[in-house]
Protein backbone atom coordinates (compact mmCIF):
# COMPACT_ATOMS: atom_id res chain seq x y z
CA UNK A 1 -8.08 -37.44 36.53
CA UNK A 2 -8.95 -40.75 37.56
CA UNK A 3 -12.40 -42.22 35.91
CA UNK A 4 -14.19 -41.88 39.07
CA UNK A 5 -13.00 -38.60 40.36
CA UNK A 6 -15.35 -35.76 40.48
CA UNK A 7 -16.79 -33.31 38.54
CA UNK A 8 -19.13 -31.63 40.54
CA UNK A 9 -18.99 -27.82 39.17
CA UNK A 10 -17.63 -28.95 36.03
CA UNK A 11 -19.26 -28.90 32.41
CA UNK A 12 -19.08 -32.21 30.31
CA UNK A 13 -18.47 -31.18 26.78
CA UNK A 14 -21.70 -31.87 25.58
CA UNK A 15 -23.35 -29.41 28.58
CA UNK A 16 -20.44 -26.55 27.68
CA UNK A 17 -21.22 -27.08 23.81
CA UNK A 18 -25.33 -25.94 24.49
CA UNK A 19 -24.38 -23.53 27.19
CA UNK A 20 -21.56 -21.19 24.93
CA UNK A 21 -23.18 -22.46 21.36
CA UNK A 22 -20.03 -23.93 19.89
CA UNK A 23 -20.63 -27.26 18.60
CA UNK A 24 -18.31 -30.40 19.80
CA UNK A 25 -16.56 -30.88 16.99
CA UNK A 26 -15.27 -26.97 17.59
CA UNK A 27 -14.24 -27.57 21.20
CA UNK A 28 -12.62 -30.76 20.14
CA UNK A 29 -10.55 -28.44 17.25
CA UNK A 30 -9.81 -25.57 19.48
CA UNK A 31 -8.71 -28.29 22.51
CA UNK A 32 -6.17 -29.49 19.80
CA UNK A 33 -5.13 -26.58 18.37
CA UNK A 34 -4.60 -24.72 22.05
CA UNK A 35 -7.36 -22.28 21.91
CA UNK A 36 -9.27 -24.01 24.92
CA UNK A 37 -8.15 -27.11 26.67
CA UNK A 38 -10.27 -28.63 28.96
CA UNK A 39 -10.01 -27.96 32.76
CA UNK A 40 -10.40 -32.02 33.16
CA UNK A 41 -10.40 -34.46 31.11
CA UNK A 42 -10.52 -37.97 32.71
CA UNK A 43 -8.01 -39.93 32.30
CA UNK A 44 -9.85 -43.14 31.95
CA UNK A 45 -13.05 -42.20 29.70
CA UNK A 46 -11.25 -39.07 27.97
CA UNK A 47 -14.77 -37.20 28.52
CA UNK A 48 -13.73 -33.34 28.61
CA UNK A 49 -14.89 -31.20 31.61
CA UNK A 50 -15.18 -27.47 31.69
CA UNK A 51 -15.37 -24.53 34.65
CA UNK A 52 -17.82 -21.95 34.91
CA UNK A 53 -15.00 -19.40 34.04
CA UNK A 54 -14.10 -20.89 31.14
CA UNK A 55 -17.91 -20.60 29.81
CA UNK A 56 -17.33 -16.87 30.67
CA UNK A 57 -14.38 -16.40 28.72
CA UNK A 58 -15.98 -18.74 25.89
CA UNK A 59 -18.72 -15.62 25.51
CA UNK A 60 -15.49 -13.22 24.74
CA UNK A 61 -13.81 -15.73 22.52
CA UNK A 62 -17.14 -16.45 20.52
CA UNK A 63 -17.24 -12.88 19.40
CA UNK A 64 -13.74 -12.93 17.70
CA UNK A 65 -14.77 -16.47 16.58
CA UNK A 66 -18.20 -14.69 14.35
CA UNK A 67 -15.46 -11.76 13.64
CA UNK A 68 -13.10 -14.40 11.63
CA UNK A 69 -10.39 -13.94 13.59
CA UNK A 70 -7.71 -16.39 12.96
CA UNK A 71 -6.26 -19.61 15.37
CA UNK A 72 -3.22 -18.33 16.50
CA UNK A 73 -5.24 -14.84 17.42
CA UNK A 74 -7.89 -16.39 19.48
CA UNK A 75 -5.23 -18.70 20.86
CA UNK A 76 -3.67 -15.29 21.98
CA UNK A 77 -6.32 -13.75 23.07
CA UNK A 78 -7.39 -17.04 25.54
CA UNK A 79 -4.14 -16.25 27.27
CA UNK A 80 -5.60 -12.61 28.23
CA UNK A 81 -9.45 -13.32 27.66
CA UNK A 82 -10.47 -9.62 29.04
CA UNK A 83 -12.78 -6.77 27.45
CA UNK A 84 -9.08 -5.01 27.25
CA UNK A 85 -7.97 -7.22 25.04
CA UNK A 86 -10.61 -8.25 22.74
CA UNK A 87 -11.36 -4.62 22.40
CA UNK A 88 -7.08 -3.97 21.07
CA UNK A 89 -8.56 -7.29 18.68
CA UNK A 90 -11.27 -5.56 17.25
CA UNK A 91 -9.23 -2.25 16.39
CA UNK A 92 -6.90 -3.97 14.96
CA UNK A 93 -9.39 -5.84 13.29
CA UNK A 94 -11.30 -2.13 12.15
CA UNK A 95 -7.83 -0.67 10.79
CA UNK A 96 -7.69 -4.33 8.38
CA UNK A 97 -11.22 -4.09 7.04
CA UNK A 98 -10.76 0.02 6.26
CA UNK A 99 -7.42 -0.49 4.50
CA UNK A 100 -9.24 -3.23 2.56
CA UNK A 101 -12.12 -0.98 1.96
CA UNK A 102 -10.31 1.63 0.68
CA UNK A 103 -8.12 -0.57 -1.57
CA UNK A 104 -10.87 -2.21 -3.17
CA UNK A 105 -12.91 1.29 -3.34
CA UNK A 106 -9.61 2.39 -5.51
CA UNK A 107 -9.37 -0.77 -7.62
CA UNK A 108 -13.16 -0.36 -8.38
CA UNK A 109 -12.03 3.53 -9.37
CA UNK A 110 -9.39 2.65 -11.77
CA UNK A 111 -11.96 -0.64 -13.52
CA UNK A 112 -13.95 2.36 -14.25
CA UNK A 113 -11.73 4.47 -15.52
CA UNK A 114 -10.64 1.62 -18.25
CA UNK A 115 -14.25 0.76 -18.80
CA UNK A 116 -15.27 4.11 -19.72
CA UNK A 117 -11.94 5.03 -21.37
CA UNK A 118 -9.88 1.81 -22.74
CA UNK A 119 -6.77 1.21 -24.55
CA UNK A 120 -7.18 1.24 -27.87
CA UNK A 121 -3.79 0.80 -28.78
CA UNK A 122 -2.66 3.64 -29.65
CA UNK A 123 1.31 4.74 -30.31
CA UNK A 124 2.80 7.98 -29.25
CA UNK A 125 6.54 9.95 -30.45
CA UNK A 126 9.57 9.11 -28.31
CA UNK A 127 11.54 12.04 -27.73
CA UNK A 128 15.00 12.52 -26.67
CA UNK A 129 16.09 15.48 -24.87
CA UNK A 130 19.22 16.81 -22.74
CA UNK A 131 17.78 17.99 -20.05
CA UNK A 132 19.59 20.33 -17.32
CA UNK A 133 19.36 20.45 -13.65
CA UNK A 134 17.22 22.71 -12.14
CA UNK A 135 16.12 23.60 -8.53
CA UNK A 136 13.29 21.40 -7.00
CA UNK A 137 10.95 21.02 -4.01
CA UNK A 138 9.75 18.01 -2.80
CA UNK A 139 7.95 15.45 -0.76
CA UNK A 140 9.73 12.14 0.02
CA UNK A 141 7.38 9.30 0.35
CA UNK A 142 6.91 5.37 -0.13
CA UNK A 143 3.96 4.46 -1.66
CA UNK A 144 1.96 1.94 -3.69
CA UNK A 145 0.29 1.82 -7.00
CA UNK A 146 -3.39 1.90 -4.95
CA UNK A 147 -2.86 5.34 -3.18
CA UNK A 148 -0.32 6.63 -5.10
CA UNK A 149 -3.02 9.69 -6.54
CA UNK A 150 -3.84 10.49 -2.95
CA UNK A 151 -0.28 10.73 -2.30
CA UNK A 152 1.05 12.91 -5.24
CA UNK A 153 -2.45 15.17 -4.16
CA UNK A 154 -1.35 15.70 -0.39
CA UNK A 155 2.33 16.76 -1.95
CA UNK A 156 1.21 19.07 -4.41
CA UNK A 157 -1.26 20.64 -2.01
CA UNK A 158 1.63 20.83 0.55
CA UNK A 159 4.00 22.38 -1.72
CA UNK A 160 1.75 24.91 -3.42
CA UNK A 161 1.04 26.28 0.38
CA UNK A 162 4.41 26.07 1.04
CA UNK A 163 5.85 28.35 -1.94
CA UNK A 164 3.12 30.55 -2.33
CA UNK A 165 3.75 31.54 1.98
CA UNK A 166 7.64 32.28 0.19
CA UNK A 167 5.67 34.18 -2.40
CA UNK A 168 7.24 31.51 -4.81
CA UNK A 169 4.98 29.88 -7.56
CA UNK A 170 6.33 26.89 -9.36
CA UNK A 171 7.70 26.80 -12.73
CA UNK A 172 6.73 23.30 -13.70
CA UNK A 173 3.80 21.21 -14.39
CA UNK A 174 3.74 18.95 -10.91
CA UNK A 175 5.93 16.12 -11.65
CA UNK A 176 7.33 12.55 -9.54
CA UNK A 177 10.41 11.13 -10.39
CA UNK A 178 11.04 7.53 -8.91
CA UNK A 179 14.01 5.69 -7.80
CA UNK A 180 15.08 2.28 -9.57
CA UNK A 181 15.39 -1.06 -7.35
CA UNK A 182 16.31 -4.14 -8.29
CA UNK A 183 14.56 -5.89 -5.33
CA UNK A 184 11.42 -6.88 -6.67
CA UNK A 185 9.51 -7.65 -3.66
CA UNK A 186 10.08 -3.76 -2.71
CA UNK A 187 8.36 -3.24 -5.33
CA UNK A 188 4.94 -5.53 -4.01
CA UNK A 189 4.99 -3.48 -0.93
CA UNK A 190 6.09 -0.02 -2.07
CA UNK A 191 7.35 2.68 -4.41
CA UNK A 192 9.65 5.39 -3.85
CA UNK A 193 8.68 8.97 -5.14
CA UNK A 194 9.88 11.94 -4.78
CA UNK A 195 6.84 14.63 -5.49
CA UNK A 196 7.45 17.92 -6.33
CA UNK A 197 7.73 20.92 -8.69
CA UNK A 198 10.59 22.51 -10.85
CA UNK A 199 11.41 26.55 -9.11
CA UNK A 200 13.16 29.28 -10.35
CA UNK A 201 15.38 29.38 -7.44
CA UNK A 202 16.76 27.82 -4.68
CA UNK A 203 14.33 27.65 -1.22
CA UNK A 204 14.58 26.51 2.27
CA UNK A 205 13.86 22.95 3.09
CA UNK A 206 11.07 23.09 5.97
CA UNK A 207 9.31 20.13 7.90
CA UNK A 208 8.31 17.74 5.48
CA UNK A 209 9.05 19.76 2.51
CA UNK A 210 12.78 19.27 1.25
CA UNK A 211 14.52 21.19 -1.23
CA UNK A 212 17.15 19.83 -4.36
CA UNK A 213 18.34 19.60 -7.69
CA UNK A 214 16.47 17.49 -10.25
CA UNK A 215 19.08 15.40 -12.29
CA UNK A 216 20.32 16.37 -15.60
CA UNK A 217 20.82 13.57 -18.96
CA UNK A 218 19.42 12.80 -21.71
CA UNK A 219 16.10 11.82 -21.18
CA UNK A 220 13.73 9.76 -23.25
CA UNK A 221 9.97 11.00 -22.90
CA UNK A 222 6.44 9.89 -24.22
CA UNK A 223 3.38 12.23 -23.43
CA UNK A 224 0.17 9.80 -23.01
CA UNK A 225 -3.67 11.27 -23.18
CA UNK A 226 -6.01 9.69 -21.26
CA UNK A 227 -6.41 7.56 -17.41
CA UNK A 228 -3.50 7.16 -15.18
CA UNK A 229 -3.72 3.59 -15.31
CA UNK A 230 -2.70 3.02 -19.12
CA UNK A 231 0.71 4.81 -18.50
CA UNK A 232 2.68 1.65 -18.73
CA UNK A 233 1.57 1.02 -22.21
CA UNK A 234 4.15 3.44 -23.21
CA UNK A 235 7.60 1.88 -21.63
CA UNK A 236 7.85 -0.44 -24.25
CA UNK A 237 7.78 2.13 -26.62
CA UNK A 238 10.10 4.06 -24.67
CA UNK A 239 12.66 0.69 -24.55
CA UNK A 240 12.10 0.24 -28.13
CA UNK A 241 13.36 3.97 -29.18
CA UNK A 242 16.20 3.63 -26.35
CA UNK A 243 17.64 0.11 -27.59
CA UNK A 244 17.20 1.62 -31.13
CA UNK A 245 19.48 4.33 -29.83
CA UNK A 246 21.85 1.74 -28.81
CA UNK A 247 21.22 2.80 -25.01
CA UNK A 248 21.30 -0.44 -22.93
CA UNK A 249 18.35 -0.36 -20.92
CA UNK A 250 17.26 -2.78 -18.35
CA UNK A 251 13.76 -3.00 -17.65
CA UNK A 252 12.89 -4.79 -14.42
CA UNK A 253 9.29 -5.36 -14.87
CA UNK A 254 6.63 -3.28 -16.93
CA UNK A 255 6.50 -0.46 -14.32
CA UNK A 256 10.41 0.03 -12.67
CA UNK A 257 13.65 -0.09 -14.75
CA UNK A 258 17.43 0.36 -13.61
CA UNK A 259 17.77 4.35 -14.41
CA UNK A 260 15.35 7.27 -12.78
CA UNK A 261 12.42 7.20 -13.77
CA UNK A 262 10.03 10.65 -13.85
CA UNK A 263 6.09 11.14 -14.67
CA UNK A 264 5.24 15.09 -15.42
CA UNK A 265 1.36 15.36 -14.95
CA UNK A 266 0.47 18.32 -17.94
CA UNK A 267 -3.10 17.84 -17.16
CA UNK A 268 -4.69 15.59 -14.00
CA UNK A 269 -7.40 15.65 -11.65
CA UNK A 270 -6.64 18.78 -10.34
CA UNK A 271 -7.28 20.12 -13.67
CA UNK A 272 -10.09 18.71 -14.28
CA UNK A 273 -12.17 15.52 -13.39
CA UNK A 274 -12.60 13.50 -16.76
CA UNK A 275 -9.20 11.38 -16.89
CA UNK A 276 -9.86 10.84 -21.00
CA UNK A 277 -8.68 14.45 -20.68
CA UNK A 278 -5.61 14.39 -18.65
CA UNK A 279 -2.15 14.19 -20.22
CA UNK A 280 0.88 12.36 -18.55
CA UNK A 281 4.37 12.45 -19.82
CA UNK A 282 6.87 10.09 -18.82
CA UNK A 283 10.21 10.20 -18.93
CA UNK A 284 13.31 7.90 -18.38
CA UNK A 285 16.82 8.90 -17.48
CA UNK A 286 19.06 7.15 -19.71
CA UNK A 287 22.16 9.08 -19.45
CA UNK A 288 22.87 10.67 -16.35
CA UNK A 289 25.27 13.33 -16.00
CA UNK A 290 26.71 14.40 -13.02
CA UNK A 291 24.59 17.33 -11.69
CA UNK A 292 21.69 17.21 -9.89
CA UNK A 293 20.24 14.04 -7.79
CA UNK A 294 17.10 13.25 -6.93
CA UNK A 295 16.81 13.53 -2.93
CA UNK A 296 19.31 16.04 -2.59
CA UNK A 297 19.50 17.99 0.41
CA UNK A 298 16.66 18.72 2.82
């Protein structure tokens, strides 16, 4: 636009920046970073000239702006500016914060658990046992360290339901075995555990609920008292007794190794609600033999 062409209808930036409550310097950053270019800008003073529509859509865009949206969102969102769209924004935006709720909610959880229970460094027996295969039902799932108690709860809730309508009732503590990787960004974004019980028999897979063998070795075990979140403390004992053994054992990072790995829960929060009382054991699969798999049929 030429420097004398009109404007008449138009907003200079300063008039826009009072009317929508964005400051200059902001419509200057979102003109450059494609948010909101100017309807004019003249070609010989480079003044900046906006439309009455574009103050409307300004009033839409400031609400994702005081949300903290992100650039390339709102730059998004000026390509649809409607009540449709910044409403899909804001749910999208609600399902982030209440994820991050709940994950700090569960980190705040386990800091209290090791406050009112801590480490104290205490050592525990190693023992090695063959171990046979024996019929299992289970839950497949992928989880991560943050809800993995909620999701071991929904399995063993499901699978209690499940055998007692078969007029089954498990013959094992409930117990997770987990499945080595070697990719450790996997491992960032989520674990794979199979959730279950040991039967006496053989049952129907159904829905979610599938139906195996658990896998038979030698296995090494250590039986921890006390929260959850101290568990790891006892793979390096574990790796210690194995290597001792002359086992080669390959230890990815403090949680995941290259071998099965299974967690038998004695006493939890089902039992009871103090976790200085409940009793994990875990186990590692050093030598597998060839019966039994974890994730075996369906």
């Amino acid at each position: 636009m030429s420097g004398d062409a009109p404007t008449t209808g138009l907003y200079s930036i300063g008039q826009f920046s009072k009317l929508t409550g964005f400051s200059i310097k902001t419509l200057r950053h979102y003109d450059e970073e494609d948010v909101l270019k100017p309807a004019v800008v003249d070609e010989a003073s480079g003044y900046r000239y906006y439309t009455e529509t574009q103050r409307r859509h300004m009033h839409l865009l400031a609400e994702l702006h005081f949300a903290g949206f992100p650039v390339e969102q709102m730059r998004a969102f000026m390509r649809d500016p409607t009540l449709e769209h910044q409403g899909a924004l804001f749910d999208w935006k609600i399902g982030q914060l209440e994820a991050d709720i709940q994950n700090l909610t569960m980190q705040l959880r386990s800091l209290r658990r090791k406050r009112a229970h801590p480490w104290r460094g205490q050592t525990y027996e190693v023992t090695v046992e063959e171990r046979p295969s024996k019929p299992f039902v289970f839950l497949h799932s992928y989880t991560w360290m943050q809800s993995i108690e909620e999701d071991r709860q929904h399995a063993f809730e499901t699978l209690r339901t499940y055998l007692s309508g078969h007029g089954m009732e498990p013959s094992s503590p409930p117990t997770a075995f987990f499945v080595p990787t070697q990719d450790l960004r996997k491992l960032h974004k989520s674990i794979e555990m199979y959730a279950g019980f040991e039967v006496g028999g053989e049952v129907p897979a159904e829905g979610e609920v599938r139906a195996g063998w658990t896998p038979a070795g030698r296995w090494y075990a250590v039986r921890h008292a006390g929260p959850y979140e101290h568990i790891w403390h006892v793979k390096p004992m574990l790796r210690e007794r194995a290597e001792r053994d002359g086992a080669s054992v390959k230890v990815v990072n403090l949680v995941h190794g290259e071998f099965i790995a299974q967690e038998v829960y004695h006493v939890g929060p089902w039992d009871t609600p103090d976790p200085g009382r409940w009793e994990t054991e875990e186990r590692w699969l050093v030598r597998q033999d060839s019966t039994g798999s974890v994730g075996a049929g369906r």
